[in-house]
Structure formats: C-alpha cells, structure tokens
PDB file of N, CA and C in Angstrom:
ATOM      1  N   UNK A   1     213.857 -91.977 -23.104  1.00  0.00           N
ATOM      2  CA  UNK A   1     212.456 -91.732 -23.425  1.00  0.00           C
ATOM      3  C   UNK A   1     211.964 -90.508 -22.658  1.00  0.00           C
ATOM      4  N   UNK A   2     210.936 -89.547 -23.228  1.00  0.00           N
ATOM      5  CA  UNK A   2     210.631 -88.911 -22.338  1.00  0.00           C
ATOM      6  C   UNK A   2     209.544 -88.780 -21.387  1.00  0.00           C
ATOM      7  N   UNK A   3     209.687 -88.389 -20.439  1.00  0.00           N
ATOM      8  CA  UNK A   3     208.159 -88.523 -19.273  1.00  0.00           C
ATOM      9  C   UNK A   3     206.846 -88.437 -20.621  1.00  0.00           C
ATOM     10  N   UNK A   4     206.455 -89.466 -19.720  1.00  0.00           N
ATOM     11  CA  UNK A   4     204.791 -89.674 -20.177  1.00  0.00           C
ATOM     12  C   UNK A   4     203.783 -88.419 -20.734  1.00  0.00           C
ATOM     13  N   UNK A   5     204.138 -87.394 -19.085  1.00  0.00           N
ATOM     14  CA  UNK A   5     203.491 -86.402 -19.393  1.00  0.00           C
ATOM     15  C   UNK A   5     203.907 -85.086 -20.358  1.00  0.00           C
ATOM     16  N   UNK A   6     205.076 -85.246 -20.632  1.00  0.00           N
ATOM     17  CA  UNK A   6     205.177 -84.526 -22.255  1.00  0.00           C
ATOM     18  C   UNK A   6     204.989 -85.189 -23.311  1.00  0.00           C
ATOM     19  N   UNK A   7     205.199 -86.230 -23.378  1.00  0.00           N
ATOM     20  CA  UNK A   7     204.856 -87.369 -24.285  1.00  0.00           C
ATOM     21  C   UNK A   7     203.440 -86.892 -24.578  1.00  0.00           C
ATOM     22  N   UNK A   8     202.797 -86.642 -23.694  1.00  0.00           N
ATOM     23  CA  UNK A   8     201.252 -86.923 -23.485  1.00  0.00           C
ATOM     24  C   UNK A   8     200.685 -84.794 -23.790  1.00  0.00           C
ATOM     25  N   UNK A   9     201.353 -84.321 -23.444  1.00  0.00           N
ATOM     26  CA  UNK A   9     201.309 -82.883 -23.764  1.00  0.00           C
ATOM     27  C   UNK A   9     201.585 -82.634 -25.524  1.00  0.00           C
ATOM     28  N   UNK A  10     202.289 -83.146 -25.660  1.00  0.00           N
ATOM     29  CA  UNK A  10     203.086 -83.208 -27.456  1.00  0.00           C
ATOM     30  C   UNK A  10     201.825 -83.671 -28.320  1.00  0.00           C
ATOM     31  N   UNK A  11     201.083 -85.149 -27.398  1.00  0.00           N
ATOM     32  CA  UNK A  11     200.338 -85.003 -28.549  1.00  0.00           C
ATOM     33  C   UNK A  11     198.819 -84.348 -28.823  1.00  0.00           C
ATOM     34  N   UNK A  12     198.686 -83.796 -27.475  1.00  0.00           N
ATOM     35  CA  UNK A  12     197.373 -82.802 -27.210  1.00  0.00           C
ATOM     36  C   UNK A  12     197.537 -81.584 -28.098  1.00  0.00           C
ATOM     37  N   UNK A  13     198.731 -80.981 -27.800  1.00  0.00           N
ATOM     38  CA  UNK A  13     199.343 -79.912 -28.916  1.00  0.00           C
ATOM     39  C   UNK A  13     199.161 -80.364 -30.428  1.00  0.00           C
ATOM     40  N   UNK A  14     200.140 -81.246 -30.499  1.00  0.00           N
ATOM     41  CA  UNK A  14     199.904 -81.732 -31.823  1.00  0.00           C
ATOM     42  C   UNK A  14     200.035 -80.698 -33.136  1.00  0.00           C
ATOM     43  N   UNK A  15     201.011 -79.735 -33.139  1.00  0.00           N
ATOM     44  CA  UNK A  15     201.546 -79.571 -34.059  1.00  0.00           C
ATOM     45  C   UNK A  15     201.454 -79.337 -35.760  1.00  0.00           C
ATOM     46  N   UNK A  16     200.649 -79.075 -36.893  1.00  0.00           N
ATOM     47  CA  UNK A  16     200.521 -78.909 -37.589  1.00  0.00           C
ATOM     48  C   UNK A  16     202.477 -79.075 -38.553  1.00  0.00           C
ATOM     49  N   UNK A  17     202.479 -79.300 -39.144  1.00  0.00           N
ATOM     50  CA  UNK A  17     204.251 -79.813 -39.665  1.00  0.00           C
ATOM     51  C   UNK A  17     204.466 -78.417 -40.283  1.00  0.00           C
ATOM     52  N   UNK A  18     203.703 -77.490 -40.802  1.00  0.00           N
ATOM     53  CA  UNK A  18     204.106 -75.635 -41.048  1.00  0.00           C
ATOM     54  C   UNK A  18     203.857 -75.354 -39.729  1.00  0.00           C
ATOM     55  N   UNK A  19     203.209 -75.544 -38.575  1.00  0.00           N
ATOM     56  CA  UNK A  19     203.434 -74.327 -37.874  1.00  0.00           C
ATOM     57  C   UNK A  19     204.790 -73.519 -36.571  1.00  0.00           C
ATOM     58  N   UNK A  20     204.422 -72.413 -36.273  1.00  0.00           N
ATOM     59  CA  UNK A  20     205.435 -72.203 -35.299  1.00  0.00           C
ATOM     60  C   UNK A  20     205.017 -72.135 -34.319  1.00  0.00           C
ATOM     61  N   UNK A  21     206.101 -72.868 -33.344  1.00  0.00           N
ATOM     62  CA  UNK A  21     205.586 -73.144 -31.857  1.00  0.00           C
ATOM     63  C   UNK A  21     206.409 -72.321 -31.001  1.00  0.00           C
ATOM     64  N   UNK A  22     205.893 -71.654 -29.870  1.00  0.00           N
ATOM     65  CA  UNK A  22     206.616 -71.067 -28.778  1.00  0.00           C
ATOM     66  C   UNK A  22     206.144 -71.938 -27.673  1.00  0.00           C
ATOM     67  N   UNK A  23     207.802 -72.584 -26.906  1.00  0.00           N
ATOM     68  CA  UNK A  23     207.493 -73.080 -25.728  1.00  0.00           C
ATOM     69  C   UNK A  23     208.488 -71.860 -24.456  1.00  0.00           C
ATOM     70  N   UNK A  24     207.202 -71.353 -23.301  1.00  0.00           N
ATOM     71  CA  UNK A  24     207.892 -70.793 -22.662  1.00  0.00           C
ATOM     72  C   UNK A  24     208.329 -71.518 -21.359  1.00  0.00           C
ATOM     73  N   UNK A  25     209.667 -71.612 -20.764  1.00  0.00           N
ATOM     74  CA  UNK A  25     210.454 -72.254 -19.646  1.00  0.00           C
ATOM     75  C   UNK A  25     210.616 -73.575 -20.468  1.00  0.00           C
ATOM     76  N   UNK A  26     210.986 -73.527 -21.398  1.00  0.00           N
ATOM     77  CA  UNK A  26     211.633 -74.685 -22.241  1.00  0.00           C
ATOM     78  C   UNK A  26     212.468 -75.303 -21.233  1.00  0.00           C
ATOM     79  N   UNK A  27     212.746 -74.920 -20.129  1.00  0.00           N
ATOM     80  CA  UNK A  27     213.779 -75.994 -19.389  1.00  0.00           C
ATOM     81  C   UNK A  27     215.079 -76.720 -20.095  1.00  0.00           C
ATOM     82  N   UNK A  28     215.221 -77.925 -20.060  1.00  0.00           N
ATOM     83  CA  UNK A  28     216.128 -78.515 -21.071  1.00  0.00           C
ATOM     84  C   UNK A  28     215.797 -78.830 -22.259  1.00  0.00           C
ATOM     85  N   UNK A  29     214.838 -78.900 -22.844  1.00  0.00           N
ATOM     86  CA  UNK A  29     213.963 -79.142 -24.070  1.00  0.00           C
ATOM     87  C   UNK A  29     213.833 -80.547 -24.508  1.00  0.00           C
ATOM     88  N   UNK A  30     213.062 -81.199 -23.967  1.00  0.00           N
ATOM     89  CA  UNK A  30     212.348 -82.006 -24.386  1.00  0.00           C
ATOM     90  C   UNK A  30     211.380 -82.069 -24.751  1.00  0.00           C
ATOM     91  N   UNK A  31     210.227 -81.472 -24.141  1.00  0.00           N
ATOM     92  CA  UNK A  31     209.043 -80.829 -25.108  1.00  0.00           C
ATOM     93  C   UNK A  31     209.482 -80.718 -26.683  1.00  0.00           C
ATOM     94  N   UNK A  32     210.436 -79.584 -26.811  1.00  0.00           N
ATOM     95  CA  UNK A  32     210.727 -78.620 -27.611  1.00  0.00           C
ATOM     96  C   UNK A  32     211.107 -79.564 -28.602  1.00  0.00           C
ATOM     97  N   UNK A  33     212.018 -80.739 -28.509  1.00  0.00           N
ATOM     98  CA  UNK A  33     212.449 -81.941 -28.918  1.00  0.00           C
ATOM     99  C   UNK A  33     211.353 -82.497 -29.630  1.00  0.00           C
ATOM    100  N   UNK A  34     210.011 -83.135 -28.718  1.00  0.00           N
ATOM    101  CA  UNK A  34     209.148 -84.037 -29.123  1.00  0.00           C
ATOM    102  C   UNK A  34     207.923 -82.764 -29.995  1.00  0.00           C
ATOM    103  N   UNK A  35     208.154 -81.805 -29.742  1.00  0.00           N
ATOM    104  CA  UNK A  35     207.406 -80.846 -30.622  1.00  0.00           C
ATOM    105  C   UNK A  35     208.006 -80.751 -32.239  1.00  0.00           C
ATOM    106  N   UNK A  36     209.138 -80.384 -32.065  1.00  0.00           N
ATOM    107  CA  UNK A  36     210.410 -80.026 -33.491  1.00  0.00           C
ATOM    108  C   UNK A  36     209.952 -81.183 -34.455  1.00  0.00           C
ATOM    109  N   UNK A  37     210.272 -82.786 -33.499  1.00  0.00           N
ATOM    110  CA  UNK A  37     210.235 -83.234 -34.130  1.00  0.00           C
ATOM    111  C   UNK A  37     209.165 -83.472 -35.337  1.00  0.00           C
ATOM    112  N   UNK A  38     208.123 -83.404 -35.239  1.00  0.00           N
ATOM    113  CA  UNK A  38     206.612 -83.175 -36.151  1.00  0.00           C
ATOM    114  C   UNK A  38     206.606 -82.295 -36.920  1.00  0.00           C
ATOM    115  N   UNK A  39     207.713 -81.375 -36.700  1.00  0.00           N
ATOM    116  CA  UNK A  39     207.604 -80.312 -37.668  1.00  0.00           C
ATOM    117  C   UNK A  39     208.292 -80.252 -39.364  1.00  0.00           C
ATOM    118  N   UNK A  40     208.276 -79.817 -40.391  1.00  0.00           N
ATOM    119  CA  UNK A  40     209.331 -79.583 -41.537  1.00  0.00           C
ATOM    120  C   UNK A  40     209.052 -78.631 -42.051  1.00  0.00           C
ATOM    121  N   UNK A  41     208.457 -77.900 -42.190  1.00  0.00           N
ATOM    122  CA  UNK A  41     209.079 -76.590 -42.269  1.00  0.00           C
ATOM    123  C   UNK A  41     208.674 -75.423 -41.408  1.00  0.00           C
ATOM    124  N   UNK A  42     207.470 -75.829 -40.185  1.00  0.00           N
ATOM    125  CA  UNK A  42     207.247 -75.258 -39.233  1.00  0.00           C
ATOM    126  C   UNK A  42     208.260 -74.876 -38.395  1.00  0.00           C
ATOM    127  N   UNK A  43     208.662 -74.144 -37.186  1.00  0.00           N
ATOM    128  CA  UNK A  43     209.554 -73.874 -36.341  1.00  0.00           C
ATOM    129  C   UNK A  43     209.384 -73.790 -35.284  1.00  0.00           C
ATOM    130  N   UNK A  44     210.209 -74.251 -33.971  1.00  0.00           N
ATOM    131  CA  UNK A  44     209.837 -73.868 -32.443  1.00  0.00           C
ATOM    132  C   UNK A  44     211.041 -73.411 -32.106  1.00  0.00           C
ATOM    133  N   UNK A  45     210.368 -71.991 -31.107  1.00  0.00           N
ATOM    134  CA  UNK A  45     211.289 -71.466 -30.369  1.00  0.00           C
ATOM    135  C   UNK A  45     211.017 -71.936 -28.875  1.00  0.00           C
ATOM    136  N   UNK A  46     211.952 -71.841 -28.191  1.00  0.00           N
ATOM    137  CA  UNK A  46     212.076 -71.919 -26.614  1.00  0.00           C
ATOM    138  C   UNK A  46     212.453 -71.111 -26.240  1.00  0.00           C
ATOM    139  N   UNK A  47     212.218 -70.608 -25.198  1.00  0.00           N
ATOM    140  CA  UNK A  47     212.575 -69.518 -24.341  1.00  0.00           C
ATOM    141  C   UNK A  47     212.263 -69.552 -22.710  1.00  0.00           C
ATOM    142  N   UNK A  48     213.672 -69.670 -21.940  1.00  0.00           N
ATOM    143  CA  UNK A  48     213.741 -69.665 -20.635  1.00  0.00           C
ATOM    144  C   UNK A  48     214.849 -68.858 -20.530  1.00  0.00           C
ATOM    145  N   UNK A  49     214.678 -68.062 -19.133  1.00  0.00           N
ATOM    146  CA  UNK A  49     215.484 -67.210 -18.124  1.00  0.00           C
ATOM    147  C   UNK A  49     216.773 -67.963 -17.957  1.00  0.00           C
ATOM    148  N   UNK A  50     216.419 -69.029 -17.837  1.00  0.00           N
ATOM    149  CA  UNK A  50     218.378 -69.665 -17.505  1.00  0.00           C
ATOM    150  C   UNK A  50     218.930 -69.971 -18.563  1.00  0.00           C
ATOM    151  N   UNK A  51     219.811 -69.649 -18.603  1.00  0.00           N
ATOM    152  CA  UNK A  51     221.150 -70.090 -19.340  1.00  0.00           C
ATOM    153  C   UNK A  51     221.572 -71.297 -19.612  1.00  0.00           C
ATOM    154  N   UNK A  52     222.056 -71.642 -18.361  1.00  0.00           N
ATOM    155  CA  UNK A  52     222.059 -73.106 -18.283  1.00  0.00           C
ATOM    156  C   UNK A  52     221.067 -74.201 -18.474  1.00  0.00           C
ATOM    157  N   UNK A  53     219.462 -74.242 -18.979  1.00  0.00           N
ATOM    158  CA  UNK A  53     218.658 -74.706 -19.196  1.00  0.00           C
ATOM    159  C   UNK A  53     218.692 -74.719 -21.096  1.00  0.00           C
ATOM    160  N   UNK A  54     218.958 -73.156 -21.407  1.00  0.00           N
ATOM    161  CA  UNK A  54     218.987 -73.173 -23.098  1.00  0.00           C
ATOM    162  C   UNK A  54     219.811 -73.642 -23.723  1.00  0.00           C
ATOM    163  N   UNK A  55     221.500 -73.738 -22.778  1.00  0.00           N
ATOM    164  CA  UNK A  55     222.587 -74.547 -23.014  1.00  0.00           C
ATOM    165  C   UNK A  55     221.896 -76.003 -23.290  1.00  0.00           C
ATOM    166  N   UNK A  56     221.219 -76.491 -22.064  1.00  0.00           N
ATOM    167  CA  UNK A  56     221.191 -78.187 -21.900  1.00  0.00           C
ATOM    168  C   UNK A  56     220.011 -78.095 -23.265  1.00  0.00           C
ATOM    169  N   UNK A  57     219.385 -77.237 -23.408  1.00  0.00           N
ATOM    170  CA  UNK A  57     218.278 -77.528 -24.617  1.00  0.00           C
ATOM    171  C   UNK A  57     218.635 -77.256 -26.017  1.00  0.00           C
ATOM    172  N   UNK A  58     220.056 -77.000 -26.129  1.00  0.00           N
ATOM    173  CA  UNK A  58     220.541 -76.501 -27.610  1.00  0.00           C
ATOM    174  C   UNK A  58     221.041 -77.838 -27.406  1.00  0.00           C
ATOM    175  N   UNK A  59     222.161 -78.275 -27.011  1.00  0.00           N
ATOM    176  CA  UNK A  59     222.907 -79.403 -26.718  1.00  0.00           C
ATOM    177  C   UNK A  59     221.706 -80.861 -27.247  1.00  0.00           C
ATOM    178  N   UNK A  60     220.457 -80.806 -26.517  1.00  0.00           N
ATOM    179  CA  UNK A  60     219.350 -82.065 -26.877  1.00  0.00           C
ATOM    180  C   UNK A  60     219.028 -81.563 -28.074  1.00  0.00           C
ATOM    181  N   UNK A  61     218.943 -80.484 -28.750  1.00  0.00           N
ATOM    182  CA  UNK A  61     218.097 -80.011 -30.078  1.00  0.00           C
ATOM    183  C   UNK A  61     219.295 -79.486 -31.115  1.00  0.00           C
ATOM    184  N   UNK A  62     220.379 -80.128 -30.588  1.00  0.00           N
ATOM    185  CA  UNK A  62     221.496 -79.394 -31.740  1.00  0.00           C
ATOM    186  C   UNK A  62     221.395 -79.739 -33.095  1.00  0.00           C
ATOM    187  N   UNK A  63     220.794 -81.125 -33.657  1.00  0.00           N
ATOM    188  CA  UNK A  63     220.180 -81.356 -34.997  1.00  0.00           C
ATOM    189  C   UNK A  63     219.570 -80.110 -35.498  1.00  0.00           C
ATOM    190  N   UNK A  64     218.620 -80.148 -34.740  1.00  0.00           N
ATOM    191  CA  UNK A  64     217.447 -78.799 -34.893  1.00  0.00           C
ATOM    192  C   UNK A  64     217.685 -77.409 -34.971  1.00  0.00           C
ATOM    193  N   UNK A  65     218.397 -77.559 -34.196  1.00  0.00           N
ATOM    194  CA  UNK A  65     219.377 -76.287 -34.341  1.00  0.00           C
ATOM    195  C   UNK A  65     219.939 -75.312 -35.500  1.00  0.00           C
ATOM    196  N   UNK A  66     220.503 -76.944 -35.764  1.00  0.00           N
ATOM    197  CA  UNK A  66     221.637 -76.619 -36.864  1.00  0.00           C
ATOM    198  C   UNK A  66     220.650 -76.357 -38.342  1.00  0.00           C
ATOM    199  N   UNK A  67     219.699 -77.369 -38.324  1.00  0.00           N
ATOM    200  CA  UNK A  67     218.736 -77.098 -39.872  1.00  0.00           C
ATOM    201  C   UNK A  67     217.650 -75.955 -39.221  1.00  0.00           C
ATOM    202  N   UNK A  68     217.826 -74.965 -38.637  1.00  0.00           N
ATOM    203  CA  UNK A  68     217.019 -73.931 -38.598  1.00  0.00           C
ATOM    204  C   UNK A  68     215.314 -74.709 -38.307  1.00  0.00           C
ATOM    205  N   UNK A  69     214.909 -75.313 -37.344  1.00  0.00           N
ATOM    206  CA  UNK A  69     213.539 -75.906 -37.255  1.00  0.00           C
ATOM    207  C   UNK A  69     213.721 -74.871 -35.303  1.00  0.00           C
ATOM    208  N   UNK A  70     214.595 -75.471 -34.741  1.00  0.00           N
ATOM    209  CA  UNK A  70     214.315 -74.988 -33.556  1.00  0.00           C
ATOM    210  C   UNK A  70     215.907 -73.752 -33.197  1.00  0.00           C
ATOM    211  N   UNK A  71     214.976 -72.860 -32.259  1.00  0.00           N
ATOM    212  CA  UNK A  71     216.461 -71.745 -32.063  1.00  0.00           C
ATOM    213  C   UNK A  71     215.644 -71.259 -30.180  1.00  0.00           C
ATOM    214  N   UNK A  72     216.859 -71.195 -29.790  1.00  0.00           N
ATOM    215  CA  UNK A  72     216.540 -70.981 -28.352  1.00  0.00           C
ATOM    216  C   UNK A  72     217.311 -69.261 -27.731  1.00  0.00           C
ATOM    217  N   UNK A  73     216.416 -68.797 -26.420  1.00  0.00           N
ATOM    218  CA  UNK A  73     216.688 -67.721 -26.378  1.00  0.00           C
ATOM    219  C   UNK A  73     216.600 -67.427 -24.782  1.00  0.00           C
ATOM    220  N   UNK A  74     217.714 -67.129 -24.236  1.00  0.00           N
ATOM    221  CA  UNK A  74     218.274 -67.058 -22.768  1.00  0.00           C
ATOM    222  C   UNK A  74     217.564 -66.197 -22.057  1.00  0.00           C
ATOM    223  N   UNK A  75     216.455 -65.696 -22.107  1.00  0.00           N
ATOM    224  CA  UNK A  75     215.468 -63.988 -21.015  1.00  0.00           C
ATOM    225  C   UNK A  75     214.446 -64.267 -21.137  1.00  0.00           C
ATOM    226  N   UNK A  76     213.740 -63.392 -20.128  1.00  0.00           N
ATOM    227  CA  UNK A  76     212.473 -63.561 -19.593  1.00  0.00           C
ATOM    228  C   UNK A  76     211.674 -63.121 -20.484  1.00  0.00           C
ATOM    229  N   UNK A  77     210.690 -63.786 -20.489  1.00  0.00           N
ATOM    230  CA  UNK A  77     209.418 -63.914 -21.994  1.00  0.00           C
ATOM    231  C   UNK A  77     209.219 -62.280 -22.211  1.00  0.00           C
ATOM    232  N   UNK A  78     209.254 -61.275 -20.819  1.00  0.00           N
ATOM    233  CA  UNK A  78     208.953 -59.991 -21.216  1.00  0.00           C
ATOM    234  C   UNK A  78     210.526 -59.222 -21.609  1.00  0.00           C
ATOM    235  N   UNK A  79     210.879 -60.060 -21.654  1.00  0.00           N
ATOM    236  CA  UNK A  79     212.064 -59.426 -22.388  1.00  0.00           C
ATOM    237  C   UNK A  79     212.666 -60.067 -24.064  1.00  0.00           C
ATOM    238  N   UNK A  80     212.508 -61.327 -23.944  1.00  0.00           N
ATOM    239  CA  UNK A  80     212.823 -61.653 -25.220  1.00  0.00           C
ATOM    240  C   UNK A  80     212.291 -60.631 -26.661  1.00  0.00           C
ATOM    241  N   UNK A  81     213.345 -61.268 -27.205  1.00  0.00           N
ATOM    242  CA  UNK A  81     213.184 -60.138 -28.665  1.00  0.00           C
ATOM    243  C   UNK A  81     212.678 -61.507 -29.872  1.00  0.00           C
ATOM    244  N   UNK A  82     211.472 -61.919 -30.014  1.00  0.00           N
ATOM    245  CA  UNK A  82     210.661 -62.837 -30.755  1.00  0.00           C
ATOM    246  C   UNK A  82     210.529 -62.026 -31.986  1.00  0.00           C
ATOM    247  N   UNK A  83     210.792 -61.015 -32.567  1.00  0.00           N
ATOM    248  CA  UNK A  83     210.001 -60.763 -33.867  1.00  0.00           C
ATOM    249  C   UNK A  83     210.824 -61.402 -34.638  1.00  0.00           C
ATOM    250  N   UNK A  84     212.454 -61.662 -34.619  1.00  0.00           N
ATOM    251  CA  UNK A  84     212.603 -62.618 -35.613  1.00  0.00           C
ATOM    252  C   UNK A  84     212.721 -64.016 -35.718  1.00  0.00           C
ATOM    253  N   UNK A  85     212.208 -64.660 -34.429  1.00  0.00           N
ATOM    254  CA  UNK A  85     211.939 -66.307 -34.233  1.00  0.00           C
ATOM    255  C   UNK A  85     210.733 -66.674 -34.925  1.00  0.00           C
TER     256      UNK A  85
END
C-alpha cells in the first residue's frame, strides 16, 4: 500500500483521465503509480536526477510503461528534454 500521504496527495491532485502529469523527483514512483493509474489516455512523466530511482520507478510502472501512459527520464529538471513527453 502506499503511504497515506501520497495516497492523500493523489487525491488533492486528482487527475483529470486526458491529462498530462509531470512529477518532479519521482523518486521510486509511487506517486507516479497512484497518479498513472487514473489516467487513459492522459500521460505522466517523472523525472529525477538518479538513475537508480528511475530504474526502481520503471520497474513499479513497467505496465505503464509498456502501454505508453507513463515514461521516465534520468536529469535534472533543468536539463531534461520534455518537449516530447
């Protein structure tokens, strides 16, 4: 299950099911998870500096992944290249 307080962030956000979401320091993605999920034909990207964080968050979102809803991206927000997420 996930902490309360994304639980509790997910549904303040609350998501529209078209829209696209940017979460920045996606960490391992659970947010990104409890966000995706609300979505069908909307999209969320994540984006954190570590590697090893977008690894552990592709790995939890690899469903998502795979049907193009969520795609993750390893650099710092002033560096990421978003125009085609």
């Amino acid at each position: 299950a996930a902490p309360e307080r994304l639980a509790w962030t997910a549904d303040v956000v609350a998501p529209a099911p078209t829209e696209r979401i940017l979460e920045v320091g996606c960490g391992h993605g659970v947010l990104l998870s409890l966000l995706a999920g609300r979505l069908t034909t909307g999209t969320a990207v994540g984006v954190d500096r570590s590697a090893t964080r977008v690894g552990a968050a592709a790995r939890r979102n690899r469903a998502a992944v795979d049907a193009g809803t969520v795609s993750l991206l390893a650099a710092k927000l002033t560096d990421a290249d978003l125009a085609g997420s």
